[in-house]
PDB file of N, CA and C in Angstrom:
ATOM      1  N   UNK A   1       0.827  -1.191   0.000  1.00  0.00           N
ATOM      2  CA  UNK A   1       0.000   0.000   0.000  1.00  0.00           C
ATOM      3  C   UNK A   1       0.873   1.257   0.000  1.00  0.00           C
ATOM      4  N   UNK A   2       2.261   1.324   1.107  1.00  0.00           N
ATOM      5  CA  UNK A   2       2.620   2.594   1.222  1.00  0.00           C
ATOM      6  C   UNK A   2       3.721   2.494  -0.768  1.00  0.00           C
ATOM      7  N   UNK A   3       3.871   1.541  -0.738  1.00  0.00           N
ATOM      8  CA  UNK A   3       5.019   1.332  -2.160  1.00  0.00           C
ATOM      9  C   UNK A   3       3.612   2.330  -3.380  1.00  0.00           C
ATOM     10  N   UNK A   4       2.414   1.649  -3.316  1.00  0.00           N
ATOM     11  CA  UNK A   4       2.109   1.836  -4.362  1.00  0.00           C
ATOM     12  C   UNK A   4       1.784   3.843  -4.337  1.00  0.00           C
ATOM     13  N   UNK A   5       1.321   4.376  -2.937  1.00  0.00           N
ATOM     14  CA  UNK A   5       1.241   5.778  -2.718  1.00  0.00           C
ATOM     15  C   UNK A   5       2.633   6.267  -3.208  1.00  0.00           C
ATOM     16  N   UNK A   6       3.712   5.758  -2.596  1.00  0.00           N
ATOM     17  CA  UNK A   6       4.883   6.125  -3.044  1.00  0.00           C
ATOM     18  C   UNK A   6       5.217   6.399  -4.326  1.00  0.00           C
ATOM     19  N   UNK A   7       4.667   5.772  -5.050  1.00  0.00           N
ATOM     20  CA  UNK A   7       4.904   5.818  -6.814  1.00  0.00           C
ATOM     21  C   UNK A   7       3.449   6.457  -7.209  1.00  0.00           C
ATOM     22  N   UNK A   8       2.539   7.010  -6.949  1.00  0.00           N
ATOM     23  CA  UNK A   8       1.414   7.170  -7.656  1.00  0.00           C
ATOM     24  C   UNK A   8       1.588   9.350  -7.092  1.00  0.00           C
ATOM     25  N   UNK A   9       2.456   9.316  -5.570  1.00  0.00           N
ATOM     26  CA  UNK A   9       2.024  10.434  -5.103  1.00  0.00           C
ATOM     27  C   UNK A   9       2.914  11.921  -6.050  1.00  0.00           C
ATOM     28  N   UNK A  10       4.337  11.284  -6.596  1.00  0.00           N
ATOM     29  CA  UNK A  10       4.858  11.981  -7.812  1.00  0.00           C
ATOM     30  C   UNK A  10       4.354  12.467  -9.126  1.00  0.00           C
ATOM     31  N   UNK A  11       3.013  11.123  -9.839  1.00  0.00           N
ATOM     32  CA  UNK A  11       2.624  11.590 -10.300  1.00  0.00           C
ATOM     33  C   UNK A  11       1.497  12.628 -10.316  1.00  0.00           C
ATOM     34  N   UNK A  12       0.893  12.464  -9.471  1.00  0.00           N
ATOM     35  CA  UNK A  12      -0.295  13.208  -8.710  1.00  0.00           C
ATOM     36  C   UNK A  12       0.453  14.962  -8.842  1.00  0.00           C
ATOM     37  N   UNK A  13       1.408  14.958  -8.308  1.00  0.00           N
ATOM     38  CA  UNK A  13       1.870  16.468  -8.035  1.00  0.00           C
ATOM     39  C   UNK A  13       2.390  17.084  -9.147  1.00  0.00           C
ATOM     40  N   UNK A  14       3.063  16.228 -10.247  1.00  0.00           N
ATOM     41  CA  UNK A  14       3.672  16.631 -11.578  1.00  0.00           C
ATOM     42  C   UNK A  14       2.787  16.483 -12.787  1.00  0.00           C
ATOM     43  N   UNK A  15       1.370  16.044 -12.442  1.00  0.00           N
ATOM     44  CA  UNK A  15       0.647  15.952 -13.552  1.00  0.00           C
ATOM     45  C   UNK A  15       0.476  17.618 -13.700  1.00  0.00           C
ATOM     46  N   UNK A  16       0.468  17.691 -15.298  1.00  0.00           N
ATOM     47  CA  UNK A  16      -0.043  18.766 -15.759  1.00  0.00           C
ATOM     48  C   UNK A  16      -1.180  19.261 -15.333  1.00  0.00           C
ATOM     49  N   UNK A  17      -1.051  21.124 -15.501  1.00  0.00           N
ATOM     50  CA  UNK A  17      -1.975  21.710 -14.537  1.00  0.00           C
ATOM     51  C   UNK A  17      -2.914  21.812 -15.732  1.00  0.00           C
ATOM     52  N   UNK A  18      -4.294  21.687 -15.591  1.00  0.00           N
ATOM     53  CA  UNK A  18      -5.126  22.579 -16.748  1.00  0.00           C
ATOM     54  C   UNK A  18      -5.169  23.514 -16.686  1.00  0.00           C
ATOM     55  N   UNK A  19      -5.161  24.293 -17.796  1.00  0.00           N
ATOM     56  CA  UNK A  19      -5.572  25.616 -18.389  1.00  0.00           C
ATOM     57  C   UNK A  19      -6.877  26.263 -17.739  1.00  0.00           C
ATOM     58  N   UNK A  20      -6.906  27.235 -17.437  1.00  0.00           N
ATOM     59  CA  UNK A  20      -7.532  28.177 -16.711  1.00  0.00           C
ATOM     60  C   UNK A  20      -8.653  28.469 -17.476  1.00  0.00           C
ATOM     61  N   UNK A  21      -9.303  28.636 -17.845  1.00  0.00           N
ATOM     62  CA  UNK A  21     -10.757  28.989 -18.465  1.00  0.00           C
ATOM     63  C   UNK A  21     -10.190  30.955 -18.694  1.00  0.00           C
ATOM     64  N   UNK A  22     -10.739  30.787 -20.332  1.00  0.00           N
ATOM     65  CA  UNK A  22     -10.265  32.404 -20.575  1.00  0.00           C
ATOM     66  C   UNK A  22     -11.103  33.324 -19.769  1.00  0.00           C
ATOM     67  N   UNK A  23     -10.922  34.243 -19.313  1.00  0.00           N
ATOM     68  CA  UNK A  23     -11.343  35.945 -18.338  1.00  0.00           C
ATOM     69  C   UNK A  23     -12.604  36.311 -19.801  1.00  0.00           C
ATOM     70  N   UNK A  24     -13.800  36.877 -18.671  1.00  0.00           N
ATOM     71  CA  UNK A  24     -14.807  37.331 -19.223  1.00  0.00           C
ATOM     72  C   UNK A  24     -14.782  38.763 -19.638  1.00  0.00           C
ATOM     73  N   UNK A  25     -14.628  38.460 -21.015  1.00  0.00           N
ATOM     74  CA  UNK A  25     -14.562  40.421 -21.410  1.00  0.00           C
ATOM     75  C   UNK A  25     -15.338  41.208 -20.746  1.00  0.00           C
ATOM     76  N   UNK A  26     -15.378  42.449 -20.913  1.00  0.00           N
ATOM     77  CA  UNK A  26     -16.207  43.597 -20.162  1.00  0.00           C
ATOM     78  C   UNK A  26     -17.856  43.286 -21.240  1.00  0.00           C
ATOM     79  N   UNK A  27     -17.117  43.288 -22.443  1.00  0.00           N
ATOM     80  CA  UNK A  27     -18.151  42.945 -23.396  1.00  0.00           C
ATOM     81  C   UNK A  27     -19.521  42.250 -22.957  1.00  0.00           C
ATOM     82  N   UNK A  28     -18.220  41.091 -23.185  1.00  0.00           N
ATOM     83  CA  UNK A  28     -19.028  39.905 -23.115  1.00  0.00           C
ATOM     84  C   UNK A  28     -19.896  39.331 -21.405  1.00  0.00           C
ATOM     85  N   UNK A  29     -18.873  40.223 -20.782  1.00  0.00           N
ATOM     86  CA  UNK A  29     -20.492  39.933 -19.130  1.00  0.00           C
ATOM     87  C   UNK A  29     -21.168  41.206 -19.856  1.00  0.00           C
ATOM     88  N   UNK A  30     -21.359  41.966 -20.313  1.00  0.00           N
ATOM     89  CA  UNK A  30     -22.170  43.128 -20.421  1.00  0.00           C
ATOM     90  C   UNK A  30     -23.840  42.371 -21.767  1.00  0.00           C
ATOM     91  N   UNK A  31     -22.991  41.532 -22.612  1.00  0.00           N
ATOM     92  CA  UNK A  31     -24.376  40.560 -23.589  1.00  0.00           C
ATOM     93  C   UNK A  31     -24.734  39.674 -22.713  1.00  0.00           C
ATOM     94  N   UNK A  32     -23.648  38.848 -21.715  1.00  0.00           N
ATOM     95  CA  UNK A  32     -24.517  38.286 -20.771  1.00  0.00           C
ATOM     96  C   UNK A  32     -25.543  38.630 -20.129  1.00  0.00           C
ATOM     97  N   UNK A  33     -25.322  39.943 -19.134  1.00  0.00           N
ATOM     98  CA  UNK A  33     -25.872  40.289 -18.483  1.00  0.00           C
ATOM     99  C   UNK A  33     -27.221  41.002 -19.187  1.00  0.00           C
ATOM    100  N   UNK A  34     -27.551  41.572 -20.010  1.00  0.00           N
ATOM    101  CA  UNK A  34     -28.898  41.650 -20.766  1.00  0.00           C
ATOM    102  C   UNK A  34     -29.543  40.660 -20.740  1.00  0.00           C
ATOM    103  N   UNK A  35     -28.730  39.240 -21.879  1.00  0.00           N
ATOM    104  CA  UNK A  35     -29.573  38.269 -21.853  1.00  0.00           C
ATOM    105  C   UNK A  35     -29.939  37.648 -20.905  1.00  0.00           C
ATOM    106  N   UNK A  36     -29.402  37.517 -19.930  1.00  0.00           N
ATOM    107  CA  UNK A  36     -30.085  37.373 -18.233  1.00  0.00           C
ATOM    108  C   UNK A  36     -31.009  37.956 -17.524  1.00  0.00           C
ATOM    109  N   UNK A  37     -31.276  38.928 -18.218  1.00  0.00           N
ATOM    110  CA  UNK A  37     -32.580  39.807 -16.965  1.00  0.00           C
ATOM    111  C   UNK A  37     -33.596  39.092 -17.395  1.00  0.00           C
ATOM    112  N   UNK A  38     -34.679  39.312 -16.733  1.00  0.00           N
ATOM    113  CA  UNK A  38     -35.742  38.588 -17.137  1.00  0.00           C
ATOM    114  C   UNK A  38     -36.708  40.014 -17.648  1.00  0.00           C
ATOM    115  N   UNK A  39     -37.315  39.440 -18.641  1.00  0.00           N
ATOM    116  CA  UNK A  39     -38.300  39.729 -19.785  1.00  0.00           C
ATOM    117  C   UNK A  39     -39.156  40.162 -19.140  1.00  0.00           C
ATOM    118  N   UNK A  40     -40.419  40.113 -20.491  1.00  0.00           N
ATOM    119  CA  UNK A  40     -42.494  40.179 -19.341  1.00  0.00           C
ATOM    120  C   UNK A  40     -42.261  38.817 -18.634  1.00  0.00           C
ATOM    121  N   UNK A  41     -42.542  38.521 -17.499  1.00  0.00           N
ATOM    122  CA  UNK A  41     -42.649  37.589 -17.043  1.00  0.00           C
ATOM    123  C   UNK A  41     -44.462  37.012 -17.167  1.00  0.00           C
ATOM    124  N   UNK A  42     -44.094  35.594 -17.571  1.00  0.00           N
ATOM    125  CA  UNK A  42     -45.806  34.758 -18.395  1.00  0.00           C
ATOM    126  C   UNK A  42     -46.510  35.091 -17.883  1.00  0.00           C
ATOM    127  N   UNK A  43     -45.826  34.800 -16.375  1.00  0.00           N
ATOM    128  CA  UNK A  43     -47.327  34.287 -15.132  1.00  0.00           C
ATOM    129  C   UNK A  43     -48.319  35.258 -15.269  1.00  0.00           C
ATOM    130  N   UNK A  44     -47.802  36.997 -15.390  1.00  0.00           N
ATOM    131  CA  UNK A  44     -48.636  37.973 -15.393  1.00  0.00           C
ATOM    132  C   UNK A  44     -49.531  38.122 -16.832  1.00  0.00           C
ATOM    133  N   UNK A  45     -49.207  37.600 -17.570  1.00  0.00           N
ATOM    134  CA  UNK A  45     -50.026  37.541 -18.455  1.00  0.00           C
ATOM    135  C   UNK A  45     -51.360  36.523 -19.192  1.00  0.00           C
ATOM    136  N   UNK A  46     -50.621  35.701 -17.448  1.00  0.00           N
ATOM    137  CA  UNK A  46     -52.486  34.622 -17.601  1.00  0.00           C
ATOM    138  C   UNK A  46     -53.441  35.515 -16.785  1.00  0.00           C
ATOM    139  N   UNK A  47     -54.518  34.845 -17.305  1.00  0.00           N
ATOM    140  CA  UNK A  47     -55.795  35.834 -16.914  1.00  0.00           C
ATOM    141  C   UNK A  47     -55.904  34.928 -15.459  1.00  0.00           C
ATOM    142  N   UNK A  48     -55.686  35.557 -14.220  1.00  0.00           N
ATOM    143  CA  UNK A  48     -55.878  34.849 -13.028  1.00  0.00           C
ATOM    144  C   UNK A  48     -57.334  35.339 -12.469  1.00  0.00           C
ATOM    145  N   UNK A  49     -57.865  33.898 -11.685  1.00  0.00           N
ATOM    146  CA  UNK A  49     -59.324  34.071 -11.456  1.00  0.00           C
ATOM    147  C   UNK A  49     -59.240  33.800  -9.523  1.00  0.00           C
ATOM    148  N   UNK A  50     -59.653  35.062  -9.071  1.00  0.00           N
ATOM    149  CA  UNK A  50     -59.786  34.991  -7.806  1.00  0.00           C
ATOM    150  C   UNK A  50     -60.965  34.253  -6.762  1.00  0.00           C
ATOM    151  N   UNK A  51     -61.754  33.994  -8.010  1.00  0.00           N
ATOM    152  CA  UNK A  51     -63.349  33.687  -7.428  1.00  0.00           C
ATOM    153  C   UNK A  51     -62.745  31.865  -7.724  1.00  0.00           C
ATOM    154  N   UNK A  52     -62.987  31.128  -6.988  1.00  0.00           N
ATOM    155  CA  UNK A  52     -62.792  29.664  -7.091  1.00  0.00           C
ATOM    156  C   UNK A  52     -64.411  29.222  -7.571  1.00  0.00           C
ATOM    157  N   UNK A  53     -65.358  29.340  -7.551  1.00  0.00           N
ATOM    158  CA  UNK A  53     -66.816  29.140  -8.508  1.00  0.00           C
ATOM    159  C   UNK A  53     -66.842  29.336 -10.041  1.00  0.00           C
ATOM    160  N   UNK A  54     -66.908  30.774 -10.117  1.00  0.00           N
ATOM    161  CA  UNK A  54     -66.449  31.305 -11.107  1.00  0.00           C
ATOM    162  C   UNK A  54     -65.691  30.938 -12.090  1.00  0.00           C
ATOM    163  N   UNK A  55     -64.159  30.599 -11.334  1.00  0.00           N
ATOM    164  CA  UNK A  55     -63.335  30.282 -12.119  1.00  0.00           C
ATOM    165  C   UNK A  55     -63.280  29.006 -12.731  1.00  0.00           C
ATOM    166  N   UNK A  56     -64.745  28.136 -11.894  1.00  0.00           N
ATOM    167  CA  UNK A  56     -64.703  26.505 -12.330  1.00  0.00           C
ATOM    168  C   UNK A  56     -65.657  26.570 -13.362  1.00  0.00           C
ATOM    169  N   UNK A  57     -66.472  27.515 -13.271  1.00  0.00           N
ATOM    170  CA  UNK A  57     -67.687  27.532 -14.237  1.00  0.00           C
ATOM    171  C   UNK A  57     -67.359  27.809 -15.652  1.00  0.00           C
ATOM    172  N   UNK A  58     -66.422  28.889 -15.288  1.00  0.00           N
ATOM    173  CA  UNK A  58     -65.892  29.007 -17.118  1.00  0.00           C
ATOM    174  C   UNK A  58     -64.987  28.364 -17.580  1.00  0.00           C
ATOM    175  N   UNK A  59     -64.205  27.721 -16.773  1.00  0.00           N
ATOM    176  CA  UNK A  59     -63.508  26.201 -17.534  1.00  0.00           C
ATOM    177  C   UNK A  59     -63.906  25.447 -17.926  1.00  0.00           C
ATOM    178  N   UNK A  60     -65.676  24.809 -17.224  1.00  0.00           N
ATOM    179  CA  UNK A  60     -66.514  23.986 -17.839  1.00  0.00           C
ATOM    180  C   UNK A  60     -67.122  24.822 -19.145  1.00  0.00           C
ATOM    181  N   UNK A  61     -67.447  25.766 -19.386  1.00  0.00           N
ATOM    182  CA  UNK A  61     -67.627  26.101 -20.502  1.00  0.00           C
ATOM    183  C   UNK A  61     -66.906  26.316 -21.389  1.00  0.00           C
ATOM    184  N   UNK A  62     -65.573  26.841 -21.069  1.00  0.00           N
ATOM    185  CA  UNK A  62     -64.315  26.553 -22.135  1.00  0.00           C
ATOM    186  C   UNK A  62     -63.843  25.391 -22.105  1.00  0.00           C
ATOM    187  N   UNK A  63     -64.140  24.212 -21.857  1.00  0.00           N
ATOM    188  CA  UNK A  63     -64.003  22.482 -21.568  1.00  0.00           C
ATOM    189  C   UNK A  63     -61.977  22.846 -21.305  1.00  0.00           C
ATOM    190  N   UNK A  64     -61.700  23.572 -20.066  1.00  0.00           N
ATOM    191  CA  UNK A  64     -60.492  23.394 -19.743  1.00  0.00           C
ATOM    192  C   UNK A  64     -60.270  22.875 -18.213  1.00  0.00           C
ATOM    193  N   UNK A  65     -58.832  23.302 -18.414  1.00  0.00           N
ATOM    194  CA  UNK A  65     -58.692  22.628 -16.824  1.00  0.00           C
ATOM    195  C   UNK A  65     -58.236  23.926 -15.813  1.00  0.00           C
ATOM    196  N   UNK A  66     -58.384  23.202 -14.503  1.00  0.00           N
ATOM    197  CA  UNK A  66     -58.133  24.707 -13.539  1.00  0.00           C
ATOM    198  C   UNK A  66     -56.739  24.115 -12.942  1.00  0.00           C
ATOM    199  N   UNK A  67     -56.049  25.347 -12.812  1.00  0.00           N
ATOM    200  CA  UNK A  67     -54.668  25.010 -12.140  1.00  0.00           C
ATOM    201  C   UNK A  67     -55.108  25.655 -10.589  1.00  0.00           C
ATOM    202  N   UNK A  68     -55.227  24.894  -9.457  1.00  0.00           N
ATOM    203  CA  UNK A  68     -55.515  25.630  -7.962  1.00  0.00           C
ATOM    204  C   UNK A  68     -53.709  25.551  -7.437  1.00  0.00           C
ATOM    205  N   UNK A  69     -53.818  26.767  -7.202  1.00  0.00           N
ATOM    206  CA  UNK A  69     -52.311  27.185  -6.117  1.00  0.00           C
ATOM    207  C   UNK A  69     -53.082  27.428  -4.930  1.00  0.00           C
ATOM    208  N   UNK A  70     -53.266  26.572  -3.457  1.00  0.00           N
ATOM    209  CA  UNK A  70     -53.799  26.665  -2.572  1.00  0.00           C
ATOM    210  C   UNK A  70     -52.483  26.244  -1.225  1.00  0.00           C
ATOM    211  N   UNK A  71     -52.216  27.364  -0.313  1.00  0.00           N
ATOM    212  CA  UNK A  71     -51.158  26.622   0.481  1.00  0.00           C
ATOM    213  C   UNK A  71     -51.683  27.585   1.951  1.00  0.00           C
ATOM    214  N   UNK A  72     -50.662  27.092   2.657  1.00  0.00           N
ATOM    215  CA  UNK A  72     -50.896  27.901   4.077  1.00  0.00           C
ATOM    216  C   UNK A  72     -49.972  28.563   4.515  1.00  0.00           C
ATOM    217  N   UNK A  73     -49.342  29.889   4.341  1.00  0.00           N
ATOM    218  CA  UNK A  73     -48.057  30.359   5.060  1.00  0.00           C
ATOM    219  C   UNK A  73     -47.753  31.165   4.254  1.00  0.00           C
ATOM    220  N   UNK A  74     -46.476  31.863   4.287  1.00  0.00           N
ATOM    221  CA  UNK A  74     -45.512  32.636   3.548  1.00  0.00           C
ATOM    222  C   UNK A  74     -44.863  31.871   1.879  1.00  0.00           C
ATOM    223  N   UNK A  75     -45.369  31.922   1.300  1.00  0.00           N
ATOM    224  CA  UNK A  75     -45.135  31.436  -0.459  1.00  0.00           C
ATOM    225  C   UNK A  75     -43.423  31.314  -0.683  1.00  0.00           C
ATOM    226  N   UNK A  76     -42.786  31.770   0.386  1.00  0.00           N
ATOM    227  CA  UNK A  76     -40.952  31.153   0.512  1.00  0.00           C
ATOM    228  C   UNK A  76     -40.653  30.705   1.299  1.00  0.00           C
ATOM    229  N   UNK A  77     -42.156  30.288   2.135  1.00  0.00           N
ATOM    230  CA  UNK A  77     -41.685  29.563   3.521  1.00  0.00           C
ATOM    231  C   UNK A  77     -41.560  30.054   4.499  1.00  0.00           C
ATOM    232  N   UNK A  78     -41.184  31.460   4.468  1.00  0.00           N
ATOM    233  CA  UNK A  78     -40.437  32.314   5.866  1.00  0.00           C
ATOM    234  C   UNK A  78     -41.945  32.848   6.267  1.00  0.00           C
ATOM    235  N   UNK A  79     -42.175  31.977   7.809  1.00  0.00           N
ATOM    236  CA  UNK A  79     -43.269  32.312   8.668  1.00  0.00           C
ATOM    237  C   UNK A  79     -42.711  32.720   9.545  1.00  0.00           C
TER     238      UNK A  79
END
C-alpha cells in the first residue's frame, strides 16, 4: 500500500496543470448580463381568477382545466 502511494504520489503532483478557463470580457459579461434579466414575465399575463366558482364555471364552458395554487403560510416559507 505505502510502495504503491509512493509511486502514484509523484505523479499526482507533476501531472499537468489545466488551463484556466479564458477571463470574461467587459463585453461579453455586459451581452450576458442583458440576456439574463428577465423579460415580461408569463405568469402575469395569464388571466388569473380569484373567485374559485367562477373560475370553475368558465372552464366547464371553455371544456379546460383549472390550475388551484392553494397553500398555508408565507409562499418562501419564511413564517
Amino acid at each position: 500500500m505505502l510502495l504503491r502511494l509512493a509511486l502514484t504520489l509523484p505523479v499526482l503532483v507533476c501531472a499537468p496543470r489545466q488551463d484556466a478557463p479564458e477571463p470574461v470580457t467587459r463585453a461579453e459579461f455586459e451581452r450576458l448580463h442583458r440576456e439574463l434579466q428577465p423579460g415580461e414575465q408569463a405568469w402575469l399575463s395569464i388571466p388569473w381568477r380569484l373567485d374559485l366558482i367562477a373560475a370553475r364555471a368558465e372552464a366547464a364552458v371553455l371544456e379546460r382545466s383549472l390550475f388551484l395554487w392553494s397553500m398555508n403560510g408565507h409562499p418562501l416559507g419564511c413564517t
